[in-house]
C-alpha atoms as a PDB file:
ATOM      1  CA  UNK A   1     137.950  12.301-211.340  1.00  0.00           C
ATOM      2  CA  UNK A   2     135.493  10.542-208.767  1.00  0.00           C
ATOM      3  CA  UNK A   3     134.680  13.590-207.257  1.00  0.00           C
ATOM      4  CA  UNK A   4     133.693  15.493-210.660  1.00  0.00           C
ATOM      5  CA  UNK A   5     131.320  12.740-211.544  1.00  0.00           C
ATOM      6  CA  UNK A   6     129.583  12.615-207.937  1.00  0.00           C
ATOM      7  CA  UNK A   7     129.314  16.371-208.018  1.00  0.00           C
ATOM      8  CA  UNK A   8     127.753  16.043-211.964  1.00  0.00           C
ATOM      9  CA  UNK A   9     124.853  13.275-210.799  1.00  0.00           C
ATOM     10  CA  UNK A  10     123.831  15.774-207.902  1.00  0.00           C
ATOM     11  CA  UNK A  11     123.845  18.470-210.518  1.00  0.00           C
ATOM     12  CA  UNK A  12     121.174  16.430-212.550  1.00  0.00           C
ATOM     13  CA  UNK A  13     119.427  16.064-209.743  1.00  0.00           C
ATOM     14  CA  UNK A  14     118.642  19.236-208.560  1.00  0.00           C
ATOM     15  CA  UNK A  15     117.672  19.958-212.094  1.00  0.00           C
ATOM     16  CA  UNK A  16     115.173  17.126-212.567  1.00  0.00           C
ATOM     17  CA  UNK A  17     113.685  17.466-209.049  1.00  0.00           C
ATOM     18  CA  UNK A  18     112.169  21.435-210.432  1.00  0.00           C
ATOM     19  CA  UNK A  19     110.562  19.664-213.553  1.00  0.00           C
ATOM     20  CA  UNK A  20     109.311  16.680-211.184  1.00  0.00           C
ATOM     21  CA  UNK A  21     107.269  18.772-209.188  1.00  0.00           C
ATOM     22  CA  UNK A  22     105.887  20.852-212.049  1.00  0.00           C
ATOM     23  CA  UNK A  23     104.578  17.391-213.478  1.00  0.00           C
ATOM     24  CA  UNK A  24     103.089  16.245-210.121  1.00  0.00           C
ATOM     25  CA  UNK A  25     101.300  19.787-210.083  1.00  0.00           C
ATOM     26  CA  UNK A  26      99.922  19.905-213.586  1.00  0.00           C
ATOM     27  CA  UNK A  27      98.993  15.979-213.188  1.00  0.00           C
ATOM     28  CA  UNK A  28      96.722  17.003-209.842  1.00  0.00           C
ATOM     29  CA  UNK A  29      95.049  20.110-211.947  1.00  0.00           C
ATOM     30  CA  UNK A  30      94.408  17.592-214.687  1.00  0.00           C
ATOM     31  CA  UNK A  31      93.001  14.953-211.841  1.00  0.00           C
ATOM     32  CA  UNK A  32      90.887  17.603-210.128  1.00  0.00           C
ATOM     33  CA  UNK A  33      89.528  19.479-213.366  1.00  0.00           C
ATOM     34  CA  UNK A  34      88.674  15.547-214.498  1.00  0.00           C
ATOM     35  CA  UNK A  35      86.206  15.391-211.270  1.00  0.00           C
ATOM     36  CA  UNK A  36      84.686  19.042-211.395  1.00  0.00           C
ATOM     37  CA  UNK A  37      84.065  18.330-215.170  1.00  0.00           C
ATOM     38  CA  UNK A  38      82.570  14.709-214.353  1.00  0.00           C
ATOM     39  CA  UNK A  39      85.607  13.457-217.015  1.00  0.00           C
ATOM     40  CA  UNK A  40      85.362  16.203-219.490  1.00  0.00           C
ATOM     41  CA  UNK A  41      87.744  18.560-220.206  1.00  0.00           C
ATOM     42  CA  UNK A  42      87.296  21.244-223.362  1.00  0.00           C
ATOM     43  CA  UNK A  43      84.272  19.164-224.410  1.00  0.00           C
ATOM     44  CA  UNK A  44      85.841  15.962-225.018  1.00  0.00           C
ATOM     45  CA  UNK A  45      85.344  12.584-222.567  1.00  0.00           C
ATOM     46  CA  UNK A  46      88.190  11.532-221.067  1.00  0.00           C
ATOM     47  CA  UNK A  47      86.897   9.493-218.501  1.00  0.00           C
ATOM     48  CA  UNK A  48      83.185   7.579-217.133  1.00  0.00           C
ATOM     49  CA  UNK A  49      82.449   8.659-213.957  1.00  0.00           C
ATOM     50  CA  UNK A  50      79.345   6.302-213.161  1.00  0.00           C
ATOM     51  CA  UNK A  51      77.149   7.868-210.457  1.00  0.00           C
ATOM     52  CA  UNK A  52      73.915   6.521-208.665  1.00  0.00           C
ATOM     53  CA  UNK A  53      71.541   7.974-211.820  1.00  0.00           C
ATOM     54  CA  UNK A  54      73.268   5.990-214.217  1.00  0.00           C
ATOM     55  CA  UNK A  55      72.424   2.794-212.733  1.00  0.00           C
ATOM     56  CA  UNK A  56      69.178   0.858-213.636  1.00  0.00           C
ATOM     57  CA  UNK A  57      66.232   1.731-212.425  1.00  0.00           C
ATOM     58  CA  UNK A  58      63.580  -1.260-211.823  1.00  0.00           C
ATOM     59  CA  UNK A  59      60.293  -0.251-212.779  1.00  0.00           C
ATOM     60  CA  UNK A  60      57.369  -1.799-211.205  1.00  0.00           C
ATOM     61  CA  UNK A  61      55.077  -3.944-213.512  1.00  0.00           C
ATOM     62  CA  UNK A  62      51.955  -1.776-214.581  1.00  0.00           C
ATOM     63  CA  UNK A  63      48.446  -2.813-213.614  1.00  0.00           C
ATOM     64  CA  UNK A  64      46.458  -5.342-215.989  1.00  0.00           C
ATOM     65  CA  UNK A  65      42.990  -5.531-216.452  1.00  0.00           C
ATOM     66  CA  UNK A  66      41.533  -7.812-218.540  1.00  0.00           C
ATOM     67  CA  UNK A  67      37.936  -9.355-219.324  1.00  0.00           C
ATOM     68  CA  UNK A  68      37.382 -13.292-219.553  1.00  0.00           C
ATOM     69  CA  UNK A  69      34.216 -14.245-221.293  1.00  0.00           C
ATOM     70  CA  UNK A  70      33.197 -18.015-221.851  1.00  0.00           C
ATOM     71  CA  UNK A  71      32.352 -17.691-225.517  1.00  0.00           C
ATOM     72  CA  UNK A  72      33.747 -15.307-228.239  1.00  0.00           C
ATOM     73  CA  UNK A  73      29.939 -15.966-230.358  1.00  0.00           C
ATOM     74  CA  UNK A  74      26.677 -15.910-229.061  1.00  0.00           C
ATOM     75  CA  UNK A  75      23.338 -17.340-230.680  1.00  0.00           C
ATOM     76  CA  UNK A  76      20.710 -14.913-231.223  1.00  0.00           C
ATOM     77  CA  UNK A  77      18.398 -18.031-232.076  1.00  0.00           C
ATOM     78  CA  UNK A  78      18.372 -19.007-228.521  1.00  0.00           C
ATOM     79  CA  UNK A  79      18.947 -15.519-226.901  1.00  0.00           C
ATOM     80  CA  UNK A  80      22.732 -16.766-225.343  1.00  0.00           C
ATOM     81  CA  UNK A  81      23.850 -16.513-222.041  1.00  0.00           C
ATOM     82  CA  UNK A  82      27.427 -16.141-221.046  1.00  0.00           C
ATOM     83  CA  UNK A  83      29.526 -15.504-217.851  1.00  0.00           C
ATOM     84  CA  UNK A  84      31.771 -12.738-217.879  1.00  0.00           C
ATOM     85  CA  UNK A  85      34.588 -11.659-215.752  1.00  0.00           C
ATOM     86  CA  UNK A  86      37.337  -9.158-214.851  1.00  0.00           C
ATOM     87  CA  UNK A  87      40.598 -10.092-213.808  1.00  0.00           C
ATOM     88  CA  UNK A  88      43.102  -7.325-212.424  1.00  0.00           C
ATOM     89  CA  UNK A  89      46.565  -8.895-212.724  1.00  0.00           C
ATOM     90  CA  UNK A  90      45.319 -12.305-212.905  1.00  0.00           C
ATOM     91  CA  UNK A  91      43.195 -11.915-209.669  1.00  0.00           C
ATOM     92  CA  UNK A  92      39.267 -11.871-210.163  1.00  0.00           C
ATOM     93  CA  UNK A  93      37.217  -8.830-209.386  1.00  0.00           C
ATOM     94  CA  UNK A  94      34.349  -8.264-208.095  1.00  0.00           C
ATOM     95  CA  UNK A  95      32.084  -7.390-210.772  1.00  0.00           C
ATOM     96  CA  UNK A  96      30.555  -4.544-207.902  1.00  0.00           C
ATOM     97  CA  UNK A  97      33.757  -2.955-208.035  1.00  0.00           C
ATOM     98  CA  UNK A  98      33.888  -2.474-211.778  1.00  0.00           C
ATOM     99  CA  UNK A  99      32.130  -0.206-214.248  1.00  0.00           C
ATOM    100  CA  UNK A 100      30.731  -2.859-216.878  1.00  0.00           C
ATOM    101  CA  UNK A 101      28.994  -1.640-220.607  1.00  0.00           C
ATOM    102  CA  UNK A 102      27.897  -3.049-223.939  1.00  0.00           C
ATOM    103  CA  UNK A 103      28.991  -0.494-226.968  1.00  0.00           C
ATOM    104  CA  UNK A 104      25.625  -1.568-228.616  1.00  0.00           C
ATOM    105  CA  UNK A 105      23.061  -2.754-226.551  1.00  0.00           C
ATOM    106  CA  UNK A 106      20.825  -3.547-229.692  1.00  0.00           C
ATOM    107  CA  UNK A 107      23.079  -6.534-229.884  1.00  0.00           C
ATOM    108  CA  UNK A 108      23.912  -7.675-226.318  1.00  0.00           C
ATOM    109  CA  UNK A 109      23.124  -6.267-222.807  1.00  0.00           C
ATOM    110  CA  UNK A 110      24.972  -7.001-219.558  1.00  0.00           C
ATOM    111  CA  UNK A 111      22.584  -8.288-216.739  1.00  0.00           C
ATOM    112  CA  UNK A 112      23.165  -9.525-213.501  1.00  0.00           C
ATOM    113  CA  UNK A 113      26.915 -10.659-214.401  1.00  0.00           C
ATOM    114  CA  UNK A 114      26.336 -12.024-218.107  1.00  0.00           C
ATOM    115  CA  UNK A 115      25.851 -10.679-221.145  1.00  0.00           C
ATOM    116  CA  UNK A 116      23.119 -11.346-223.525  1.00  0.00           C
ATOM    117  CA  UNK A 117      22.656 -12.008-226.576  1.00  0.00           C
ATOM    118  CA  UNK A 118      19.766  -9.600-228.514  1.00  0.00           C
ATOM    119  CA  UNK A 119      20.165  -9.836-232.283  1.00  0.00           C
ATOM    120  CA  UNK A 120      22.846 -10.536-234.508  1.00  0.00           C
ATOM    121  CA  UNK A 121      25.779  -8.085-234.805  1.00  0.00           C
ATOM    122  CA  UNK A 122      29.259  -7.059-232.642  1.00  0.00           C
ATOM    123  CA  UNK A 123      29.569  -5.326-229.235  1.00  0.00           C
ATOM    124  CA  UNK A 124      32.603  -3.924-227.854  1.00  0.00           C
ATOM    125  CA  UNK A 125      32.532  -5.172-223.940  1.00  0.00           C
ATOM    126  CA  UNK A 126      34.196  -2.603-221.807  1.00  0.00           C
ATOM    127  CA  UNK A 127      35.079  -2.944-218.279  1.00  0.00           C
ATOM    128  CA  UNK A 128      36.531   0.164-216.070  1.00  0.00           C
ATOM    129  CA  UNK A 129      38.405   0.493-212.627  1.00  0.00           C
ATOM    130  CA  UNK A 130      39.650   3.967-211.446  1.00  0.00           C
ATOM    131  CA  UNK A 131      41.946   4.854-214.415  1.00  0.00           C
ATOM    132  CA  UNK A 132      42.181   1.010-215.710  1.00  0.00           C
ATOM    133  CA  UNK A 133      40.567   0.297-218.754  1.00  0.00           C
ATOM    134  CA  UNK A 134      40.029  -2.726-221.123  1.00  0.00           C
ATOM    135  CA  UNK A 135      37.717  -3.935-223.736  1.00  0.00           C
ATOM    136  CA  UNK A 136      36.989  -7.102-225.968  1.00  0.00           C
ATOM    137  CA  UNK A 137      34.312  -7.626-228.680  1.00  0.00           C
ATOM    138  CA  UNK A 138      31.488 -10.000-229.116  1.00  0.00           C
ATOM    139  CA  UNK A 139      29.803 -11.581-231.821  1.00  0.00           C
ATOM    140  CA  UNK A 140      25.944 -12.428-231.671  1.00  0.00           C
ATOM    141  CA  UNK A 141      25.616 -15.210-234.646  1.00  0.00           C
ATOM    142  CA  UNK A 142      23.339 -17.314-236.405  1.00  0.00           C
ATOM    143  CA  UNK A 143      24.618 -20.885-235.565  1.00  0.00           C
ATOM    144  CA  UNK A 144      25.272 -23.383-238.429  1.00  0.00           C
ATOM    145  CA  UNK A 145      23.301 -26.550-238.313  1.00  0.00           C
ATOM    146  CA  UNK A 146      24.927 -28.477-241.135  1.00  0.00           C
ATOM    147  CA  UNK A 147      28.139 -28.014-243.503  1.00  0.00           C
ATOM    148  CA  UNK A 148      28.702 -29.833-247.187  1.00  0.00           C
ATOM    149  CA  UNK A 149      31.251 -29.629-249.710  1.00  0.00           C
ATOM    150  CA  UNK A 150      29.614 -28.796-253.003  1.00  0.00           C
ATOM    151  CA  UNK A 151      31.672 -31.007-255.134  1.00  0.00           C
ATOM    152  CA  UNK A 152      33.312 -34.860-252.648  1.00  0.00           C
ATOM    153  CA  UNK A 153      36.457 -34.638-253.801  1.00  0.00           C
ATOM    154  CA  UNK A 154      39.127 -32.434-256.144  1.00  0.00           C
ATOM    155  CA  UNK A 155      42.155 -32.835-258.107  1.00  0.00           C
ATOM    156  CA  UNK A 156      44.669 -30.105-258.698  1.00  0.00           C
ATOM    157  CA  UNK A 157      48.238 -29.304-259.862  1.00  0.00           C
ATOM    158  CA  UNK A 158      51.048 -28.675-258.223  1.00  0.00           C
ATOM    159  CA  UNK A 159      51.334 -24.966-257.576  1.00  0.00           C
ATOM    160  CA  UNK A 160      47.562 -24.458-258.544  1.00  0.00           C
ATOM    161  CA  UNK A 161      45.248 -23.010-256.083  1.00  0.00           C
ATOM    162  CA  UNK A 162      41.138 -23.664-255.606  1.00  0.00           C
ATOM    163  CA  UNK A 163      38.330 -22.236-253.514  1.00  0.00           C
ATOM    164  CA  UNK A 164      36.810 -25.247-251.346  1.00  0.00           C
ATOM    165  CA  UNK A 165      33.115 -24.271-251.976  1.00  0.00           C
ATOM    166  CA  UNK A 166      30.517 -25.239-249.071  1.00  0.00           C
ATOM    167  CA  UNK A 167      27.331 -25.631-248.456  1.00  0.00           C
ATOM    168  CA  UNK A 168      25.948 -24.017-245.465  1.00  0.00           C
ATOM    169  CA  UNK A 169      22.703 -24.631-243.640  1.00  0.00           C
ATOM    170  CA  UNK A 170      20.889 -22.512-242.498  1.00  0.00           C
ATOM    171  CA  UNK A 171      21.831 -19.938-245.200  1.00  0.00           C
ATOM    172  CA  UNK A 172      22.184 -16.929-243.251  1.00  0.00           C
ATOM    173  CA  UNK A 173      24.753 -18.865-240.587  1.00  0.00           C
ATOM    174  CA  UNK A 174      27.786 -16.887-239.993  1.00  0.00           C
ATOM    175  CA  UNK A 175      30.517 -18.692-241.111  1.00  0.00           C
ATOM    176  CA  UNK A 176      33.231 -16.410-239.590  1.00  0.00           C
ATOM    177  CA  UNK A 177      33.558 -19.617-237.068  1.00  0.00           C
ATOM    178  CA  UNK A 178      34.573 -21.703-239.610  1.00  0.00           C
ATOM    179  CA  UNK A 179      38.671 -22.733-239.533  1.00  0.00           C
ATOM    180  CA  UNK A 180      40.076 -25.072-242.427  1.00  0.00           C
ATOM    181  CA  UNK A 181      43.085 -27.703-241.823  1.00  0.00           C
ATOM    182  CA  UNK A 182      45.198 -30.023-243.766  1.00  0.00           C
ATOM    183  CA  UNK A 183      46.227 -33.661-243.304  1.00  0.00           C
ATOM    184  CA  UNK A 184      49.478 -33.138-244.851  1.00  0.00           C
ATOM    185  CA  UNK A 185      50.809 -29.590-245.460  1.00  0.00           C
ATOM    186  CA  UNK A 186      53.584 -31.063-247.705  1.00  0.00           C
ATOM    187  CA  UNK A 187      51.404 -31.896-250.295  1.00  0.00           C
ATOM    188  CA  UNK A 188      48.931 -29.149-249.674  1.00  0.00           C
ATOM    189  CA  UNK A 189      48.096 -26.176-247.784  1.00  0.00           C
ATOM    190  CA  UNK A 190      44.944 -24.419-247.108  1.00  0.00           C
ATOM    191  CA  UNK A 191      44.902 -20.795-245.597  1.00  0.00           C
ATOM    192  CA  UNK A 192      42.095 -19.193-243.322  1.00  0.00           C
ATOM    193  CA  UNK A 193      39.407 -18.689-246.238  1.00  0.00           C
ATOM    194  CA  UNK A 194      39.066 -22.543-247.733  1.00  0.00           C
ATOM    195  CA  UNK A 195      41.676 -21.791-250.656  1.00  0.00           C
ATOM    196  CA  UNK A 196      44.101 -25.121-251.077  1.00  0.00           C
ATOM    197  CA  UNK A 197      46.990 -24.595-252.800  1.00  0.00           C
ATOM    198  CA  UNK A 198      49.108 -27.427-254.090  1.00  0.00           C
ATOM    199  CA  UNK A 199      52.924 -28.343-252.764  1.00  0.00           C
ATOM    200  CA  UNK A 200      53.265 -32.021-254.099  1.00  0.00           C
ATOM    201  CA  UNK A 201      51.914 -35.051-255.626  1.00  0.00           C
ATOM    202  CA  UNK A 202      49.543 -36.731-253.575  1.00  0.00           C
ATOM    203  CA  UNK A 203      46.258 -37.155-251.654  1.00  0.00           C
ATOM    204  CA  UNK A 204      45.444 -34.841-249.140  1.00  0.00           C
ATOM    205  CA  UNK A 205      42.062 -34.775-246.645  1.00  0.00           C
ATOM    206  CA  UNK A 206      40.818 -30.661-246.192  1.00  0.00           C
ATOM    207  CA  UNK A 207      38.965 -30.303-242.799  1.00  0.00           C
ATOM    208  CA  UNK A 208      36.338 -27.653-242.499  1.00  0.00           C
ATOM    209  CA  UNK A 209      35.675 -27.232-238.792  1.00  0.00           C
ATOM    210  CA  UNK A 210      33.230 -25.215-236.916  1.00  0.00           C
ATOM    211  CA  UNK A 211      34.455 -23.684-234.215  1.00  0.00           C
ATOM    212  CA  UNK A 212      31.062 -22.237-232.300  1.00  0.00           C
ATOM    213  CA  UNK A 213      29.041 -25.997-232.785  1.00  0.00           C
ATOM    214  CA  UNK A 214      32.536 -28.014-233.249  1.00  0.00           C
ATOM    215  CA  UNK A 215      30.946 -29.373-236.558  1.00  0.00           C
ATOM    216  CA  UNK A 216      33.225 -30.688-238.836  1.00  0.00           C
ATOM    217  CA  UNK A 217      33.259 -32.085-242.449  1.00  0.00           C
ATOM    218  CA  UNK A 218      36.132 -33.110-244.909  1.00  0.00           C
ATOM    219  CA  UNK A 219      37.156 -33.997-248.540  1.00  0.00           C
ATOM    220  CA  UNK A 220      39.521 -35.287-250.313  1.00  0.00           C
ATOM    221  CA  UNK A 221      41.832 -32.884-252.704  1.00  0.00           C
ATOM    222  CA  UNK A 222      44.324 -35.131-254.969  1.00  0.00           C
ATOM    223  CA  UNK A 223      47.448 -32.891-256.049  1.00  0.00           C
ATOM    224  CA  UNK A 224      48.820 -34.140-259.508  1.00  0.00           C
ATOM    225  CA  UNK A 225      52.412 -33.022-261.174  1.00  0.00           C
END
């Protein structure tokens, strides 16, 4: 009885050892067509094969260049002076080494390593180096001497909104330097053009400031329910 059972286990065995091979052979076809096909087979993605493309890249930072002038506004009363220079990724430039024009030299000219001030308008400053390029404008103003609020104080409701008027002197100053602040913006607000709107009871002191002469003048604005 012994003997039939040894002889049926070698039986199996032979059997199975036919299929085991197949298995091993189809598994190293699957294996190799996985690496020819970079883990694709019949369209689909099996498996990531990451090579040396795949892998980041670092890019070196791109060249800067970039114009630093003292003052944004220039008096055309006075004829204005003002340094300007070039910096190429934060170094400074020679000013020889640079191509240097004025988009409107009825307004300012560049001389000698400033730019002047001619009559009242904008320029576009534009400074060039081999294929860098970069530009910023400039303003030639009329300077204000003196600012007033028309009325000395205001009262307004909560949610209601008013122009702050001024006063001006001398009337054809440019008042694009002008920049308006609040003591409190939880009882009021005031945006970029003097309007004050109203958040909560209370007082509140409106700052008008000039940003060219640093002149500065302020009222009171009461905000009611």
């Amino acid at each position: 009885m012994a003997k039939r059972r040894n002889k049926s286990k070698k039986n199996v065995g032979v059997k199975l050892l036919p299929i085991s091979i197949t298995i091993f052979i189809v598994l190293g076809i699957i294996a190799l067509l996985l690496i020819w096909n970079k883990g694709k087979i019949g369209g689909y993605s099996l498996v990531k094969i990451e090579t040396a493309s795949d892998e980041a890249v670092p890019q070196e930072p791109e060249d800067k260049l970039e114009i630093v002038l003292e003052k944004k506004y220039l008096s055309s009363k006075t004829k204005e002076k003002s340094e300007i220079g070039v910096l190429l990724n934060g170094e400074e430039l020679e000013l020889s080494e640079l191509e240097l024009s004025s988009s409107n030299e009825d307004v300012v000219k560049i001389q000698a390593g400033m730019v002047k001030a001619v009559a009242n308008g904008k320029s576009t400053i534009t400074a060039k180096k081999d294929d860098l390029e970069t530009s910023v404008d400039l303003h030639v103003i009329t300077p204000i001497k003196s600012i007033e609020f028309s009325t000395p104080s205001s009262k307004i409701e909560v949610g209601e909104q008013v122009q702050m008027k001024l006063v001006t002197k001398p009337s054809d100053a440019n008042i694009e330097t002008l920049e308006y602040e609040s003591s409190d913006e939880e009882i009021a607000t005031v945006n970029s053009n003097g309007i004050v709107t109203g958040v909560s009871p209370g007082k509140v002191t409106i700052t008008v400031i000039d940003t060219y002469t640093e002149t500065e003048k302020s009222v009171t604005v009461t905000i009611k329910k």
